[in-house]
Protein backbone atom coordinates (compact mmCIF):
# COMPACT_ATOMS: atom_id res chain seq x y z
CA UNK A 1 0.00 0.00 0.00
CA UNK A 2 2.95 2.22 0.81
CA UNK A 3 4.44 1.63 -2.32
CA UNK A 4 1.56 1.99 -4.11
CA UNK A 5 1.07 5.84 -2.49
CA UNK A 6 4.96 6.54 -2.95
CA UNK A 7 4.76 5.69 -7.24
CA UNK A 8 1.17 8.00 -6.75
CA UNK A 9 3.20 10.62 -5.55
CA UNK A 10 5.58 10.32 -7.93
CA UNK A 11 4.19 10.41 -11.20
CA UNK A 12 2.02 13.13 -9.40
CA UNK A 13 5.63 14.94 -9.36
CA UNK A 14 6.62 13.71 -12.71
CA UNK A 15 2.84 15.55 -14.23
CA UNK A 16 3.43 18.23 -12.37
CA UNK A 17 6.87 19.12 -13.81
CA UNK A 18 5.25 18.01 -17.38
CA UNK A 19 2.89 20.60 -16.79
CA UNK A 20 5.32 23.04 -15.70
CA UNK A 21 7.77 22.95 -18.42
CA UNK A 22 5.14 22.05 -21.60
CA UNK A 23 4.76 26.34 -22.23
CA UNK A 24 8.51 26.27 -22.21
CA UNK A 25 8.65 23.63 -24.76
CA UNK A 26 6.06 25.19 -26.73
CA UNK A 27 8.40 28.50 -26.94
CA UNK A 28 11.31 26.59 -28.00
CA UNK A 29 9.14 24.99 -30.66
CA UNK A 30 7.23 28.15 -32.02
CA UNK A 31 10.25 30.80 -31.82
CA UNK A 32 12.53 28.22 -34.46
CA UNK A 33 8.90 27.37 -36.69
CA UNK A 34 8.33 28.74 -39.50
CA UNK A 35 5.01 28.47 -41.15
CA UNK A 36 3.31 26.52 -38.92
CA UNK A 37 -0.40 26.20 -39.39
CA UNK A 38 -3.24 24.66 -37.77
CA UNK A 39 -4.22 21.51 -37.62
CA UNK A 40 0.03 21.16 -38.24
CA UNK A 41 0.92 19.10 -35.03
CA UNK A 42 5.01 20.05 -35.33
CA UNK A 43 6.39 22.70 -37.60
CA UNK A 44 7.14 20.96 -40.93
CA UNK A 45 10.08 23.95 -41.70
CA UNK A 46 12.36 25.46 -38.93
CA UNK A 47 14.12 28.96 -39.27
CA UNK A 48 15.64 31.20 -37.49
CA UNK A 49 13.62 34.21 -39.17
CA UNK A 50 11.90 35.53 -35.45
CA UNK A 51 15.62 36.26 -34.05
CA UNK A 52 16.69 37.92 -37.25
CA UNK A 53 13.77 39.98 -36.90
CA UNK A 54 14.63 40.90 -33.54
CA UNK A 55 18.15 41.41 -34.71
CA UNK A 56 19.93 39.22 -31.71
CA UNK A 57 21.14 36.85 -34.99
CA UNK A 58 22.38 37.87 -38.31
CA UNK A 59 21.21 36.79 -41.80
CA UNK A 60 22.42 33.85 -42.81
CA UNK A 61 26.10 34.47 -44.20
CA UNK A 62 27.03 36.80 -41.54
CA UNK A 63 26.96 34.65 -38.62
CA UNK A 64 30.12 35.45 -37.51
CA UNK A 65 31.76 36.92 -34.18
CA UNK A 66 32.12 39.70 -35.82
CA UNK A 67 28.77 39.46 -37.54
CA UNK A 68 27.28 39.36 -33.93
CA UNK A 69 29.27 41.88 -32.21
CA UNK A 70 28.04 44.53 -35.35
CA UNK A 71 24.04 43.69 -35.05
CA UNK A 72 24.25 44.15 -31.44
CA UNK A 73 26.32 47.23 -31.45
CA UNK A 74 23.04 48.65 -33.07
CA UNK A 75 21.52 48.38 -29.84
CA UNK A 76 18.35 46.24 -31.24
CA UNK A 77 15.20 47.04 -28.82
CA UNK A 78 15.29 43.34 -27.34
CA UNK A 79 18.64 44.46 -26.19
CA UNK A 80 18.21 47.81 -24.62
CA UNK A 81 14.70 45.99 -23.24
CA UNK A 82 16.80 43.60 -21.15
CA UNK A 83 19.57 46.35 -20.14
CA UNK A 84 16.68 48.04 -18.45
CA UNK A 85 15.19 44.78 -17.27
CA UNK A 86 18.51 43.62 -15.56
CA UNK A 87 19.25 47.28 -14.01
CA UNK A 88 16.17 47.80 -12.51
CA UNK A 89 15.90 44.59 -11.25
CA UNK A 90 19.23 44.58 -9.72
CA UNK A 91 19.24 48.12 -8.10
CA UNK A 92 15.87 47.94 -6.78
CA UNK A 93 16.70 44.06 -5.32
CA UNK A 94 20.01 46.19 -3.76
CA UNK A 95 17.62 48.99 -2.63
CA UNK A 96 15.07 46.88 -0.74
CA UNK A 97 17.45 44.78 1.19
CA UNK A 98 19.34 47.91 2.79
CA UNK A 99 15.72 49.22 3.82
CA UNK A 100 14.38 46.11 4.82
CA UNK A 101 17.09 44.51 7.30
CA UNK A 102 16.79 47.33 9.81
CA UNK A 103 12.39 46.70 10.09
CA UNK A 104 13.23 43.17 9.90
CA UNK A 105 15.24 43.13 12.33
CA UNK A 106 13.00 44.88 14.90
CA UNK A 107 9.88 43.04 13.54
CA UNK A 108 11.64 39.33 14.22
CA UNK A 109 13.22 39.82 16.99
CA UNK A 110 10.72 42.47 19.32
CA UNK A 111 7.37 42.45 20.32
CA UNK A 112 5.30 46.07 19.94
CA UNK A 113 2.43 47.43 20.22
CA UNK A 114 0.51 47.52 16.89
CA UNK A 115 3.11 44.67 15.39
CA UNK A 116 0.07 42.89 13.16
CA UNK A 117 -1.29 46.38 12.08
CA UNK A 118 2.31 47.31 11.15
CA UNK A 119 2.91 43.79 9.52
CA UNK A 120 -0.84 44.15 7.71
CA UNK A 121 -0.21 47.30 6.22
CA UNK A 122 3.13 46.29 4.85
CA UNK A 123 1.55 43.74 2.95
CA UNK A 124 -1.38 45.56 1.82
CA UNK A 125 0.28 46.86 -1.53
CA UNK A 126 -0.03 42.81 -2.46
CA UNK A 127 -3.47 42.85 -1.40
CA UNK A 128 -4.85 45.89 -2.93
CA UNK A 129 -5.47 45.71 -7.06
CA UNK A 130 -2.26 47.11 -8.65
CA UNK A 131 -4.32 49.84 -10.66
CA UNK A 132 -5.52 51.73 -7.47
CA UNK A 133 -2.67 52.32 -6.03
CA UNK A 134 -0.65 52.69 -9.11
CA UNK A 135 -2.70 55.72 -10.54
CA UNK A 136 -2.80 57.63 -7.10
CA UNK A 137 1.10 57.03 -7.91
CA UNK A 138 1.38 58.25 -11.16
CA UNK A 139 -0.43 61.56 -10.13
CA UNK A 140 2.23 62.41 -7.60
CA UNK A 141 5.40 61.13 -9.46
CA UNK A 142 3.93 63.99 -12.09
CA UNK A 143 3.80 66.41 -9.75
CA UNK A 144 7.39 65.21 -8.67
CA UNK A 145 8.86 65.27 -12.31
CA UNK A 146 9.22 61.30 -11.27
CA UNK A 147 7.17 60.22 -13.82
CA UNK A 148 9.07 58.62 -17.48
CA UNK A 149 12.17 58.96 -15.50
CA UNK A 150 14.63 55.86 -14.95
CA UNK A 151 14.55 56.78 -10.97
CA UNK A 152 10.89 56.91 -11.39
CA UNK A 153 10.37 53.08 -12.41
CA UNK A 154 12.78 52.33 -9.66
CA UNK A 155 10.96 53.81 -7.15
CA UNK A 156 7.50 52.53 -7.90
CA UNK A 157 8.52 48.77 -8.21
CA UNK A 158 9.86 49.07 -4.39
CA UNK A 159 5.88 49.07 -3.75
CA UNK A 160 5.15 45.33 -4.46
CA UNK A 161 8.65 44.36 -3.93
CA UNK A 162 9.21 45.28 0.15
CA UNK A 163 6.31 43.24 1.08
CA UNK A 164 8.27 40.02 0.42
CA UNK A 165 11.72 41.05 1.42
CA UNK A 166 10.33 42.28 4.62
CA UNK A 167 8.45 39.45 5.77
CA UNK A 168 11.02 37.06 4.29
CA UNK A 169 13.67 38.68 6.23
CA UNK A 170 11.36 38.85 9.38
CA UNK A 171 11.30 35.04 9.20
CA UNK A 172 14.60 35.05 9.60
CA UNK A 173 15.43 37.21 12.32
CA UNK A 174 12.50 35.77 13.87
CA UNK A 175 14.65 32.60 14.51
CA UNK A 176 17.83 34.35 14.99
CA UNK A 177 19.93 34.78 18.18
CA UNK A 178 20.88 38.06 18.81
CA UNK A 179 23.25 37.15 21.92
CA UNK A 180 25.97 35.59 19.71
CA UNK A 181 25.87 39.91 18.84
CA UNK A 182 26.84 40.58 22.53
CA UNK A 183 29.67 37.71 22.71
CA UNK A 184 31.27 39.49 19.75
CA UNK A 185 31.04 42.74 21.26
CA UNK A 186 32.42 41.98 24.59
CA UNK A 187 35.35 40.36 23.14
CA UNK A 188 36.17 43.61 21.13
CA UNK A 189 34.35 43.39 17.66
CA UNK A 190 33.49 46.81 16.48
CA UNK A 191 30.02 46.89 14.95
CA UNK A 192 30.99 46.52 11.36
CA UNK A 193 32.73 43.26 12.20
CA UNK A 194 30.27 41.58 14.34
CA UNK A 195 27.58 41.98 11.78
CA UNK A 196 29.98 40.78 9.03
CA UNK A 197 31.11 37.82 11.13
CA UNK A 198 28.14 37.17 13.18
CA UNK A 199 24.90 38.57 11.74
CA UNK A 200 25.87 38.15 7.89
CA UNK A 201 26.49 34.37 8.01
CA UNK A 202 23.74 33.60 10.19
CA UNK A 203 20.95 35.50 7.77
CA UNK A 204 22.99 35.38 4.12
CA UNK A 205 19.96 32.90 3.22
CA UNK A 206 17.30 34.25 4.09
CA UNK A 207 19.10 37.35 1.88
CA UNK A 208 19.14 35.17 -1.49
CA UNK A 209 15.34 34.35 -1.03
CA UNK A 210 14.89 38.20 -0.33
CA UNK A 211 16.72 39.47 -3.27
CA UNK A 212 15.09 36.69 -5.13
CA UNK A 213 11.75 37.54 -4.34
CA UNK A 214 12.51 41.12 -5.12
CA UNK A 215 14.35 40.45 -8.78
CA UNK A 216 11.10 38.52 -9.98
CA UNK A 217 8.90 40.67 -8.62
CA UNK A 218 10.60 43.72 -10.26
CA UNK A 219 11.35 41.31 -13.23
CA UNK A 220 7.46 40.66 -14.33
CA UNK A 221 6.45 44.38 -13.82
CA UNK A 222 4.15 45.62 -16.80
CA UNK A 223 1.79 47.87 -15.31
CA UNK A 224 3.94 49.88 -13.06
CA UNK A 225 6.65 50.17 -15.60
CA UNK A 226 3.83 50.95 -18.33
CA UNK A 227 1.97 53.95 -16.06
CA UNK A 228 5.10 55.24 -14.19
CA UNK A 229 7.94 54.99 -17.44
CA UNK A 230 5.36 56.88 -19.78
CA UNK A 231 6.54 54.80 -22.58
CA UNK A 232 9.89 55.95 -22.35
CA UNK A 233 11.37 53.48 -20.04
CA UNK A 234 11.08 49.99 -22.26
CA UNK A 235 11.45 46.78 -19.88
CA UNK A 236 11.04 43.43 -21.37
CA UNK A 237 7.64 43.02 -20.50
CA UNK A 238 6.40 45.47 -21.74
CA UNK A 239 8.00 44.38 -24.98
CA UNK A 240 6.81 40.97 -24.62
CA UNK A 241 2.61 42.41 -24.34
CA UNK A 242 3.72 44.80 -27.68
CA UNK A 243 4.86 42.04 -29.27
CA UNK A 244 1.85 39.38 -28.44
CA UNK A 245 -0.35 41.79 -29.99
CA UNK A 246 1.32 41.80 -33.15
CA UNK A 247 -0.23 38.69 -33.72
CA UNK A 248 3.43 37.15 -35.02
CA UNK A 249 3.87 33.51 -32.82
CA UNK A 250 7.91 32.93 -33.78
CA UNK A 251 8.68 36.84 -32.31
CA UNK A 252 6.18 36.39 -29.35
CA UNK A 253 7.74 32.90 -28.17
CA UNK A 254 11.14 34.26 -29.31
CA UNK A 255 11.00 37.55 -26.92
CA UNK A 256 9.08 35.26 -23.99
CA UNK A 257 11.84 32.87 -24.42
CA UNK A 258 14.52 36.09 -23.43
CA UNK A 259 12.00 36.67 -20.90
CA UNK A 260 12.27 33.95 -18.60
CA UNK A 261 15.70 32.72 -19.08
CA UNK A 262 16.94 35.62 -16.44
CA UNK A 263 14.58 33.95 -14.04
CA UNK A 264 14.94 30.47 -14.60
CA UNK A 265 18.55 30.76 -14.32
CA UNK A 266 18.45 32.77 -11.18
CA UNK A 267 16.06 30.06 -9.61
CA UNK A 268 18.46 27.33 -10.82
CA UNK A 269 21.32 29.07 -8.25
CA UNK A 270 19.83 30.25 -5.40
CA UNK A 271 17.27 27.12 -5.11
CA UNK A 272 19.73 25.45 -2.71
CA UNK A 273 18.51 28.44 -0.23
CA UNK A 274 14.70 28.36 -0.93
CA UNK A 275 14.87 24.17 0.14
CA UNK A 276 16.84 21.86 2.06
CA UNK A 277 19.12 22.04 4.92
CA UNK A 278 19.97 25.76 3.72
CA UNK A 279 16.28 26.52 3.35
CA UNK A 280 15.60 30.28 4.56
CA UNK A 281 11.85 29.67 5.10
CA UNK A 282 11.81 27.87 8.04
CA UNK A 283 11.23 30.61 10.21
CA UNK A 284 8.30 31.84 8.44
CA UNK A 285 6.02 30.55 10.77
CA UNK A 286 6.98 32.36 14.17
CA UNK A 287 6.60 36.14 12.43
């Protein structure tokens, strides 16, 4: 019977990771098709037409180094789309972690009066539809000469981002010792070197999953980058919804396959801290 449940369980894995990865292998198959009509099952001609559209490859003849380092030194869209991508993801990831280990701190390791309210309204922005808040935005970072700025962008996707590094980091502290702190201190540490000996090591996963959380959030951004860039700041989502509508399969599945490969590849690193013995999420449940 116990056998019977484990292979259950299993295959209930093995469908679930079918499921998982079967969009994936449908943008592999549509961004290297070329004519491929319904009731077609599989492409009967492959090409690599969608990335010469997007220029990321060159015609055929020029596909060179050389070739390559030429089309790109265009700066193609795709290009200058994941630039922006990667930057804003990275600074704002950067950005929320220095704000968010000082309230973690206090919120894992101190009780207050008005903690839950606190902790409620710092999760509200993920509650709250992203339009409501996002237009009440846009008005001030008008007013504030914010708005279709680089800066801008940055500061808006901080709103649903800080949610997750907070309470992620709160988990953390919220199993953390602070007397190891004091040991340090009383034998001499200064307070840069206890919290890069002591405090660092102890909470340096629970600062992956963080800045994890953070990069995907900013990552996927379309609204917020749509209403607060004013067009002018051009993020790969936003390129990805521009191109959908085009109505062109190979250049949509091309441009979603550039999408995700940031994010699969960060997950494929830092997964080591999200499970197993260096999972950061244990402490999730004493917040």
């Amino acid at each position: 019977m116990n056998q019977n449940l484990k292979k259950i369980n299993i295959y209930s894995i093995y469908l679930g990771a079918f499921i998982l990865i079967l969009p994936i292998i449908a943008f592999f198959i549509n961004a290297f098709s070329f004519r491929w009509f319904y009731p077609q099952l599989i492409p009967k001609e492959l090409s690599m037409q969608a990335w010469v559209r997007l220029k990321l490859i060159p015609r055929q003849g020029n596909r060179t180094l050389e070739g390559f380092l030429d089309l790109w030194a265009t700066n193609p869209t795709v290009i200058k789309a994941l630039i922006n991508s990667l930057t804003i993801g990275f600074v704002v990831t950067i950005v929320s972690i220095i704000i968010a280990l000082p309230a973690a701190r206090v919120l894992g390791l101190f009780n207050f009066k008005f903690k839950k309210l606190i902790i409620f309204l710092m999760v509200s922005p993920t509650i709250l539809p992203p339009i409501a808040f996002v237009l009440g935005l846009n008005i001030n970072f008008i007013s504030l000469g914010f708005s279709g700025s680089f800066f801008g962008v940055c500061l808006v996707h901080l709103v649903p981002i800080m949610p997750y590094v907070v309470l992620t980091l709160t988990g953390i502290f919220a199993n953390y010792n602070p007397d190891f702190e004091y040991q340090a201190r009383t034998l001499g540490a200064n307070k840069f070197k206890t919290f890069y000996l002591i405090t660092l090591p102890a909470i340096a996963p629970g600062m992956v999953v963080a800045a994890l959380f953070a990069f995907l959030v900013s990552w996927s951004q379309y609204l917020l980058t749509f209403l607060i860039g004013a067009g002018k700041i051009m993020t790969l989502p936003l390129l990805v919804f521009s191109t959908a509508s085009s109505g062109n399969p190979a250049l949509t599945a091309a441009i979603s396959i550039i999408f995700i490969f940031p994010a699969i590849l960060i997950l494929f690193f830092t997964s080591k801290f999200v499970s197993g013995e260096s999972s950061a999420t244990s402490g999730f449940g004493k917040i």
